[in-house]
PDB file of N, CA and C in Angstrom:
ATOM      1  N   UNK A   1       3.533  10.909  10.242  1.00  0.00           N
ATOM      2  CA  UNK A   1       3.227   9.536  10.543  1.00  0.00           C
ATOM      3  C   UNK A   1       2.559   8.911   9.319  1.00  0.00           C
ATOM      4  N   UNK A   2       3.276   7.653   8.860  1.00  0.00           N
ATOM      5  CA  UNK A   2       2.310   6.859   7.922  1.00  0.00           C
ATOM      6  C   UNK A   2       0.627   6.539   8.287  1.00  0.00           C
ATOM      7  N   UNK A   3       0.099   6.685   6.831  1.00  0.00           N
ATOM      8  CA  UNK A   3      -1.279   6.744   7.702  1.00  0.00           C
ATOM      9  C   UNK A   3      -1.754   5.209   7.341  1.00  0.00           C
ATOM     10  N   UNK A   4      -1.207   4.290   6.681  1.00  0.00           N
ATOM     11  CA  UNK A   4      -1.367   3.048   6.917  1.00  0.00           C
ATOM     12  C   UNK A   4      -2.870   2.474   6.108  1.00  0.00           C
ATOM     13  N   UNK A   5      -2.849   2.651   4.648  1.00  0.00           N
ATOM     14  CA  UNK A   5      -3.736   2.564   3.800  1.00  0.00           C
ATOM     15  C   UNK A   5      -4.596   1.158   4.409  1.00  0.00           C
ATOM     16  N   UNK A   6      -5.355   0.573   4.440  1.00  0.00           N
ATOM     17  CA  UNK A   6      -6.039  -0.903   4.212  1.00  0.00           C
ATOM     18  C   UNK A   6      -6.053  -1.585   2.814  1.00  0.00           C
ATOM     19  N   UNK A   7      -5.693  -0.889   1.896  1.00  0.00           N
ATOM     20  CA  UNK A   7      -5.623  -1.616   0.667  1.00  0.00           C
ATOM     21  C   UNK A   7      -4.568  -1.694  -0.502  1.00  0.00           C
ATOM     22  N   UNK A   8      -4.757  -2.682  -1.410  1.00  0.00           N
ATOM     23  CA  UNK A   8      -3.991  -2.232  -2.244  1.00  0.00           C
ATOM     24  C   UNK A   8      -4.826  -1.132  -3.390  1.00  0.00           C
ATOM     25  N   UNK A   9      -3.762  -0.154  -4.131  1.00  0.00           N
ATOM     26  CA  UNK A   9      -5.163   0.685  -4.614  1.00  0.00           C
ATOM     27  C   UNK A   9      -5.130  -0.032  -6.106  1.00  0.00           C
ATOM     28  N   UNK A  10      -4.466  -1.452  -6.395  1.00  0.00           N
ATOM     29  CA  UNK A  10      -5.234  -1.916  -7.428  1.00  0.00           C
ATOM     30  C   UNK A  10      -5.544  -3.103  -7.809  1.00  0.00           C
ATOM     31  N   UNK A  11      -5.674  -3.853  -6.695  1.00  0.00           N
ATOM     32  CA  UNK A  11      -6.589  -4.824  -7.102  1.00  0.00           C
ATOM     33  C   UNK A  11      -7.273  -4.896  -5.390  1.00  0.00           C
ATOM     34  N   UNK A  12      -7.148  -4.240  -4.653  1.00  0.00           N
ATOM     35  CA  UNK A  12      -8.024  -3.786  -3.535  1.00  0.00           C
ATOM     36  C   UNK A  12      -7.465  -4.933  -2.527  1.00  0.00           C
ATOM     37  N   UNK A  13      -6.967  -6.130  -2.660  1.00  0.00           N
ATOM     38  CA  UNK A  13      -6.185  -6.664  -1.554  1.00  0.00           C
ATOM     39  C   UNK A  13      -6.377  -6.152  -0.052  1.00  0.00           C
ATOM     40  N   UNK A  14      -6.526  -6.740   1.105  1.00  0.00           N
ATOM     41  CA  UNK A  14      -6.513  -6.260   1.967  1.00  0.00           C
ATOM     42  C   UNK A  14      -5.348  -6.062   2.571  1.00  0.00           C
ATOM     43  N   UNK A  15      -4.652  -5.241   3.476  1.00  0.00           N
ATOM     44  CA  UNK A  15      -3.366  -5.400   3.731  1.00  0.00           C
ATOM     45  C   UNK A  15      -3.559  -4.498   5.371  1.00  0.00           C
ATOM     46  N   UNK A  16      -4.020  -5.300   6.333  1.00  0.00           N
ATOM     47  CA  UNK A  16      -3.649  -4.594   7.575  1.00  0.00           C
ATOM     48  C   UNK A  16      -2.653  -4.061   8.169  1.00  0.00           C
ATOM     49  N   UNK A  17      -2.795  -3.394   9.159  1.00  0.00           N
ATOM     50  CA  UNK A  17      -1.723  -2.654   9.767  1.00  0.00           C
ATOM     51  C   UNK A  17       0.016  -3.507   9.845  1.00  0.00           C
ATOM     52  N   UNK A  18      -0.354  -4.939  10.221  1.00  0.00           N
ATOM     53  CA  UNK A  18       0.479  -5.895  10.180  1.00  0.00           C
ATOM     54  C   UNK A  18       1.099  -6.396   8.976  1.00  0.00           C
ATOM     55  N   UNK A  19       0.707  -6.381   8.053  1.00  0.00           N
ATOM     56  CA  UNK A  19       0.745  -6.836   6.675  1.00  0.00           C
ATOM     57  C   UNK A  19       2.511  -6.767   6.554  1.00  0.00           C
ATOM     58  N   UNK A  20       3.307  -8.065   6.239  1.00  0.00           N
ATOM     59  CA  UNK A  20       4.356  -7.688   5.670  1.00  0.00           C
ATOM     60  C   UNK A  20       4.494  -7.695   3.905  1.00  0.00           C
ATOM     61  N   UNK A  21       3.244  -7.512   3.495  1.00  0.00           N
ATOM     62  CA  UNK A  21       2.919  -7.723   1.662  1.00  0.00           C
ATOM     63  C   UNK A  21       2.613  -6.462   1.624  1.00  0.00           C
ATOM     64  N   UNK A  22       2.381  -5.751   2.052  1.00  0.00           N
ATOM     65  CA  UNK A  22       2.423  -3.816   2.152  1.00  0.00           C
ATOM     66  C   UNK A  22       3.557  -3.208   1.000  1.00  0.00           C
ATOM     67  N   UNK A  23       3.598  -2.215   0.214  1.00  0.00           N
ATOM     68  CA  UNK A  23       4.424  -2.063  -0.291  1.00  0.00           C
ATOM     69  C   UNK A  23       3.804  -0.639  -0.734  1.00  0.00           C
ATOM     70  N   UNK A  24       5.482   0.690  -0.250  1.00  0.00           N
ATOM     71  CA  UNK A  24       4.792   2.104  -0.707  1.00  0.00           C
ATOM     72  C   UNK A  24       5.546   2.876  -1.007  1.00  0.00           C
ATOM     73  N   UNK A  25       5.462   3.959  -1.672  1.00  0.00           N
ATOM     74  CA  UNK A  25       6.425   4.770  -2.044  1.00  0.00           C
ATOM     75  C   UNK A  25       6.379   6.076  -0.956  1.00  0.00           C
ATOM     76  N   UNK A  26       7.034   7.114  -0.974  1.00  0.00           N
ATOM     77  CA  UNK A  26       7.354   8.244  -0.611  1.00  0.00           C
ATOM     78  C   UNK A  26       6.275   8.956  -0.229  1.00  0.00           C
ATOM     79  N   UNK A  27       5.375   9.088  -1.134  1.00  0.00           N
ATOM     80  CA  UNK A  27       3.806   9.357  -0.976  1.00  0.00           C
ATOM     81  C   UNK A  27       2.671   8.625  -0.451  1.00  0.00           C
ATOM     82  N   UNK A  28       3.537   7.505   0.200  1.00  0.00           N
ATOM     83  CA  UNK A  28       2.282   6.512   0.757  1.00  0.00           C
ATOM     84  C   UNK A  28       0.976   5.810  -0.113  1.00  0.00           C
ATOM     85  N   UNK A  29       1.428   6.342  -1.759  1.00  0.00           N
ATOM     86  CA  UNK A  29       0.741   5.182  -2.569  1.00  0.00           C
ATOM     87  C   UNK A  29       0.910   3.748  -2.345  1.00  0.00           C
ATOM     88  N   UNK A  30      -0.402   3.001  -2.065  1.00  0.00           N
ATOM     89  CA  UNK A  30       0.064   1.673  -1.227  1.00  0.00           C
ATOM     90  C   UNK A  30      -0.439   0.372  -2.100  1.00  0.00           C
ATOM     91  N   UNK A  31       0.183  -0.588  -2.119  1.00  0.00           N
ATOM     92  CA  UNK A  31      -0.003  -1.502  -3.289  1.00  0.00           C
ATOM     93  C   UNK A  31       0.268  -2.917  -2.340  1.00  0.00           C
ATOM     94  N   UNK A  32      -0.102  -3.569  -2.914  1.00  0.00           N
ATOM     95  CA  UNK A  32       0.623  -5.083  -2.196  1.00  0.00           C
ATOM     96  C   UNK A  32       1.715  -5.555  -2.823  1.00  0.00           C
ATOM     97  N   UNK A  33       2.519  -6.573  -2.271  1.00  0.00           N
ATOM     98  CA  UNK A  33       3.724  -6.985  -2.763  1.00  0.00           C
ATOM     99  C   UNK A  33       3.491  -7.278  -4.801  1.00  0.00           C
ATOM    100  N   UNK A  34       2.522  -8.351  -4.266  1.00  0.00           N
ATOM    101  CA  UNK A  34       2.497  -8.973  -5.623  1.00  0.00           C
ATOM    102  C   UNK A  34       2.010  -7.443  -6.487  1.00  0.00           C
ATOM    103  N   UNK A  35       0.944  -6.935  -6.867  1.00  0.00           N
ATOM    104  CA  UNK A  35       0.746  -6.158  -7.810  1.00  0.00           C
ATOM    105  C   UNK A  35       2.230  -4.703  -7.762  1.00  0.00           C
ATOM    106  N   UNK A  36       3.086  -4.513  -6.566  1.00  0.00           N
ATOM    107  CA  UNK A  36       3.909  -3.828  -6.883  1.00  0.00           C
ATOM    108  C   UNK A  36       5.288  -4.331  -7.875  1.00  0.00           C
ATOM    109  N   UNK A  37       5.244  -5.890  -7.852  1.00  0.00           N
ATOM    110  CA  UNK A  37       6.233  -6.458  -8.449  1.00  0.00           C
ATOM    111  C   UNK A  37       5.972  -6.944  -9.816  1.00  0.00           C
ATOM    112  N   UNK A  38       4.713  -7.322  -9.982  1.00  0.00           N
ATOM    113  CA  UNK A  38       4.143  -8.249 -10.988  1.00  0.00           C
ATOM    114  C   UNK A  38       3.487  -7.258 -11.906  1.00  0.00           C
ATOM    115  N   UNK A  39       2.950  -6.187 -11.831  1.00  0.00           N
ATOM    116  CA  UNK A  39       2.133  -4.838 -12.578  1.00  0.00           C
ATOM    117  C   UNK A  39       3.128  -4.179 -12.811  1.00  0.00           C
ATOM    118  N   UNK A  40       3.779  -3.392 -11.426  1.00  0.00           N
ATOM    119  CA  UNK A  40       4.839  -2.431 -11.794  1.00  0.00           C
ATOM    120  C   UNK A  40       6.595  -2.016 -11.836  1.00  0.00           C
ATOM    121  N   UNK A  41       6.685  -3.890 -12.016  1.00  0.00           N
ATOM    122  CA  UNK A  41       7.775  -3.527 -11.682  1.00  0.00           C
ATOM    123  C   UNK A  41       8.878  -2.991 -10.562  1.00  0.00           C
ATOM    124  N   UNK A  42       7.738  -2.566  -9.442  1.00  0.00           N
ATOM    125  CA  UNK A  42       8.890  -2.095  -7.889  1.00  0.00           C
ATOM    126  C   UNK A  42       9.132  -0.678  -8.489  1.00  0.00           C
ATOM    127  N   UNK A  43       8.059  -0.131  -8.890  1.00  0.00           N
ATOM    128  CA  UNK A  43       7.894   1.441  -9.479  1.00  0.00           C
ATOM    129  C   UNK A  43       6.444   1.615  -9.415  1.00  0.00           C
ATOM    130  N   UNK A  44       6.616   3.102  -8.217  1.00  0.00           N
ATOM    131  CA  UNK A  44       5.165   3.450  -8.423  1.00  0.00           C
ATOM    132  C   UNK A  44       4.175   3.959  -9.654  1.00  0.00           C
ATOM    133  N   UNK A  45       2.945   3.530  -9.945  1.00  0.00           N
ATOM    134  CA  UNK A  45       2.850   4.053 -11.258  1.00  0.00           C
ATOM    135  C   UNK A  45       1.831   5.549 -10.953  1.00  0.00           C
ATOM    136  N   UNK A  46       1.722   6.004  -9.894  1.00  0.00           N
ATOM    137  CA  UNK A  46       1.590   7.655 -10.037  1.00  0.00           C
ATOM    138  C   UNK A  46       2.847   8.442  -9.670  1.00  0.00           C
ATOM    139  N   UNK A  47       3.690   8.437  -9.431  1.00  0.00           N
ATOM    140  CA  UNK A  47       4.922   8.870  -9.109  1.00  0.00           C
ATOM    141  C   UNK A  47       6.803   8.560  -9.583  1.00  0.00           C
ATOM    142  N   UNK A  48       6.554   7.367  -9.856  1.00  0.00           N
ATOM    143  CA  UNK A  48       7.388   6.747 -10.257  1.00  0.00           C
ATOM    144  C   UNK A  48       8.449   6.194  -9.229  1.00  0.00           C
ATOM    145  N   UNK A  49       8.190   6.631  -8.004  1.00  0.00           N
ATOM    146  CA  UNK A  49       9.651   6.151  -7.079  1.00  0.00           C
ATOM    147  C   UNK A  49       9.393   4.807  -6.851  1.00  0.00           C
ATOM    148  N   UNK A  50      10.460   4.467  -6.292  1.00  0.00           N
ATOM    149  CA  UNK A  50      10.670   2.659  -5.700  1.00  0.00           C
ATOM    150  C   UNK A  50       9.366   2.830  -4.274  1.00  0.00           C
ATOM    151  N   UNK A  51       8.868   1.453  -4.704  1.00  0.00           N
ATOM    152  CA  UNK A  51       8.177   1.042  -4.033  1.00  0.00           C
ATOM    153  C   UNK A  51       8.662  -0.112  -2.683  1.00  0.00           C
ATOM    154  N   UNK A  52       9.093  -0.061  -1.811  1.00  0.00           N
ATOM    155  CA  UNK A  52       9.107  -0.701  -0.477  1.00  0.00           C
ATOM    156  C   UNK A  52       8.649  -1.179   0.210  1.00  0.00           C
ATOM    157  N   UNK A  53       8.580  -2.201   1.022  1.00  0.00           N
ATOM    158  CA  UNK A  53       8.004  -2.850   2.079  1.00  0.00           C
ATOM    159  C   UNK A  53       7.415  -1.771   3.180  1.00  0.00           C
ATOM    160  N   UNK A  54       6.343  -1.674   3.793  1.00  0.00           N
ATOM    161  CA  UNK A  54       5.525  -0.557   4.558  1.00  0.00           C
ATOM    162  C   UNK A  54       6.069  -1.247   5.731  1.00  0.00           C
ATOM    163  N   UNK A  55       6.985  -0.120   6.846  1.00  0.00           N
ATOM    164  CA  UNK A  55       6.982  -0.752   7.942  1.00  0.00           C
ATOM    165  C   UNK A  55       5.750  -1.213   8.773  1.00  0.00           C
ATOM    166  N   UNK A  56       5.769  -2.262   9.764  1.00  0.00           N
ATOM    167  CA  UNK A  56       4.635  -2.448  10.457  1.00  0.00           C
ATOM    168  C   UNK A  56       4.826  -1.259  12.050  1.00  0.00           C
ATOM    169  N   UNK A  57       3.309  -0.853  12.246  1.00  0.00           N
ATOM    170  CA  UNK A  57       3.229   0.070  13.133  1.00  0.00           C
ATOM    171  C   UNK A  57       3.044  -1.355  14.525  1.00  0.00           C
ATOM    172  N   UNK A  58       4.004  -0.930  15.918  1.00  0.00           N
ATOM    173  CA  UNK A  58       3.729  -1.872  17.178  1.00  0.00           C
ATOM    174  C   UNK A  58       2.183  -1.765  17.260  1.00  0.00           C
ATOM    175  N   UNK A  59       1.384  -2.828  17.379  1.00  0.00           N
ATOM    176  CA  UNK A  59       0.131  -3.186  18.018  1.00  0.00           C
ATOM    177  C   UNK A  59       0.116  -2.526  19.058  1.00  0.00           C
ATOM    178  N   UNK A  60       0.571  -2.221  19.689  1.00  0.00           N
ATOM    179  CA  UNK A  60       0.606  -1.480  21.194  1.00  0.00           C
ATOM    180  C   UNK A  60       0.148   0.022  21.491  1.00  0.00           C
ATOM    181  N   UNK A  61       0.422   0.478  19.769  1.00  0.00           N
ATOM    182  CA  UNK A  61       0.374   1.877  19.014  1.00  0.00           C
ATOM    183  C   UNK A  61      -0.582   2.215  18.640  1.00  0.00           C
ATOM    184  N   UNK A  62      -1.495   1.068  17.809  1.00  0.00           N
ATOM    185  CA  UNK A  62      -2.588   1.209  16.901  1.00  0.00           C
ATOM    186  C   UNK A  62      -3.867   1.714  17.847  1.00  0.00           C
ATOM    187  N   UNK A  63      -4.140   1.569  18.825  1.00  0.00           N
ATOM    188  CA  UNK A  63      -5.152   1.894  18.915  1.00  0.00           C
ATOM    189  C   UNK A  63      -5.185   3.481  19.643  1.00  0.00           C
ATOM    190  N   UNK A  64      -3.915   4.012  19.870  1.00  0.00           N
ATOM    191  CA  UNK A  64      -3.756   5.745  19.751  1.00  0.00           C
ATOM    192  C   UNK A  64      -3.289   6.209  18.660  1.00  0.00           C
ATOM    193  N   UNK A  65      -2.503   5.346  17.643  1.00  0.00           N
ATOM    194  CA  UNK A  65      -2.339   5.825  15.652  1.00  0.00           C
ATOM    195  C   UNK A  65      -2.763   4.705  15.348  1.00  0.00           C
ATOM    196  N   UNK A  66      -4.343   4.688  14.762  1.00  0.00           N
ATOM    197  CA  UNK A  66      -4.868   3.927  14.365  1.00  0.00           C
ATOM    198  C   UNK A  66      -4.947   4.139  12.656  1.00  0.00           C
ATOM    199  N   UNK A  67      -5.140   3.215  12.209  1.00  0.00           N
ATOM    200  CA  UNK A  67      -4.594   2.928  10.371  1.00  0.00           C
ATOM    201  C   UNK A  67      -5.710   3.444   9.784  1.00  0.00           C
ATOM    202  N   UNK A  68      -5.407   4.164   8.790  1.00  0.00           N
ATOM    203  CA  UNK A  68      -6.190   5.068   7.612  1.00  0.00           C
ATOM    204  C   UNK A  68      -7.571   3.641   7.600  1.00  0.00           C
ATOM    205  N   UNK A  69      -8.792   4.866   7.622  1.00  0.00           N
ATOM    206  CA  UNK A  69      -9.753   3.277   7.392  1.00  0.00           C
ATOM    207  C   UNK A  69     -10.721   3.687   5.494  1.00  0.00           C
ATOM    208  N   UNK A  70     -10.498   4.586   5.412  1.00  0.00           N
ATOM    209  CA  UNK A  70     -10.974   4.758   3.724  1.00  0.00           C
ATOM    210  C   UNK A  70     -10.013   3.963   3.016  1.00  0.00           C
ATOM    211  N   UNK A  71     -10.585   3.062   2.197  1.00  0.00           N
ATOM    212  CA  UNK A  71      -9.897   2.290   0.913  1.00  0.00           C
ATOM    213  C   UNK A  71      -9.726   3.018  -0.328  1.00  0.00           C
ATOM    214  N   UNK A  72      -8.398   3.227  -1.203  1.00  0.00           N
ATOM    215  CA  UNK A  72      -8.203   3.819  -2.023  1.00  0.00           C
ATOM    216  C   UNK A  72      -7.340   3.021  -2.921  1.00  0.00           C
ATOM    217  N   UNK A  73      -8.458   3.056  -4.297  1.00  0.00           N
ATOM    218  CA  UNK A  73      -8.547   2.756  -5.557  1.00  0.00           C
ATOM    219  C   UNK A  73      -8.671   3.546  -6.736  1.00  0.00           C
ATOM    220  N   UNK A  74      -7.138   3.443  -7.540  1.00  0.00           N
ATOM    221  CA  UNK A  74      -7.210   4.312  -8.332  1.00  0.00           C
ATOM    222  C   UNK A  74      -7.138   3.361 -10.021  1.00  0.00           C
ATOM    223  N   UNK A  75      -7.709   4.230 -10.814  1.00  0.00           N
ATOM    224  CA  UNK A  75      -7.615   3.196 -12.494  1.00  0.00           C
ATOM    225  C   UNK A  75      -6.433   3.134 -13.616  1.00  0.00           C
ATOM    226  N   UNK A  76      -5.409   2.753 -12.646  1.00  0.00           N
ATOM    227  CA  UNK A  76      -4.402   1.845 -13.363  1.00  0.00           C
ATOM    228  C   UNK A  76      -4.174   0.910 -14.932  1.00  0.00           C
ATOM    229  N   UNK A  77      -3.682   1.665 -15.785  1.00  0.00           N
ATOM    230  CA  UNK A  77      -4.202   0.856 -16.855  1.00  0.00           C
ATOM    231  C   UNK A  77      -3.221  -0.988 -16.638  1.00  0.00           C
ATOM    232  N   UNK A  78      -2.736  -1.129 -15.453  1.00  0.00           N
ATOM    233  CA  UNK A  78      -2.132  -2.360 -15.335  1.00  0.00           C
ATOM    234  C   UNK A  78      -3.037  -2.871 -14.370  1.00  0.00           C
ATOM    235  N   UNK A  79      -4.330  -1.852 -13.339  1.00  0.00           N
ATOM    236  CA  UNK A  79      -4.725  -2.967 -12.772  1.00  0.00           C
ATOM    237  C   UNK A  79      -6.164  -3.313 -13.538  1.00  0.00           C
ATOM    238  N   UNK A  80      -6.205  -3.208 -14.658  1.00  0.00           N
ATOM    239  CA  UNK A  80      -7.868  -3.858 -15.798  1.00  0.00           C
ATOM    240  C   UNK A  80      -7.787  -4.778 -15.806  1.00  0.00           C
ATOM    241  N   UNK A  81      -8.792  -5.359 -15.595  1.00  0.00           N
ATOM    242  CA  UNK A  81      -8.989  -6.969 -15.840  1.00  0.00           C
ATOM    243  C   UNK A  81      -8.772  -7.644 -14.788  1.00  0.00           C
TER     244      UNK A  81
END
């Protein structure tokens, strides 16, 4: 099961369970639309695979698979500044 990050991990964006600006690779490195398109190109930059739209989990769901609640931020030399 996706564990449904809360953030982007580089510029920290919020991106809830709902979020259609979610965007992740294979590994569930999770980014928002804009910094996956505008930083990397629609390429993850710890992995390298295509980055995708994160499906949304039914509301109906969340509160028995409820969304990863630690924020994760990693140091990107595209997300400085």
């Amino acid at each position: 099961m996706l564990s449904l990050r809360p953030n982007c991990e580089c510029c920290d964006a919020d991106l809830p369970p709902g979020s259609d600006a979610a965007r992740i690779c294979s590994f569930e490195c999770t980014f928002c639309a804009d910094c996956a398109e505008t930083r990397f190109g629609g390429a993850c930059p710890n992995c390298g695979g295509e980055l995708v739209r994160r499906p949304v989990r039914p509301a109906a769901l969340l509160g028995r698979f409820p969304p990863q609640s630690d924020r994760v931020s990693k140091a990107h030399a595209a997300c400085a500044g």
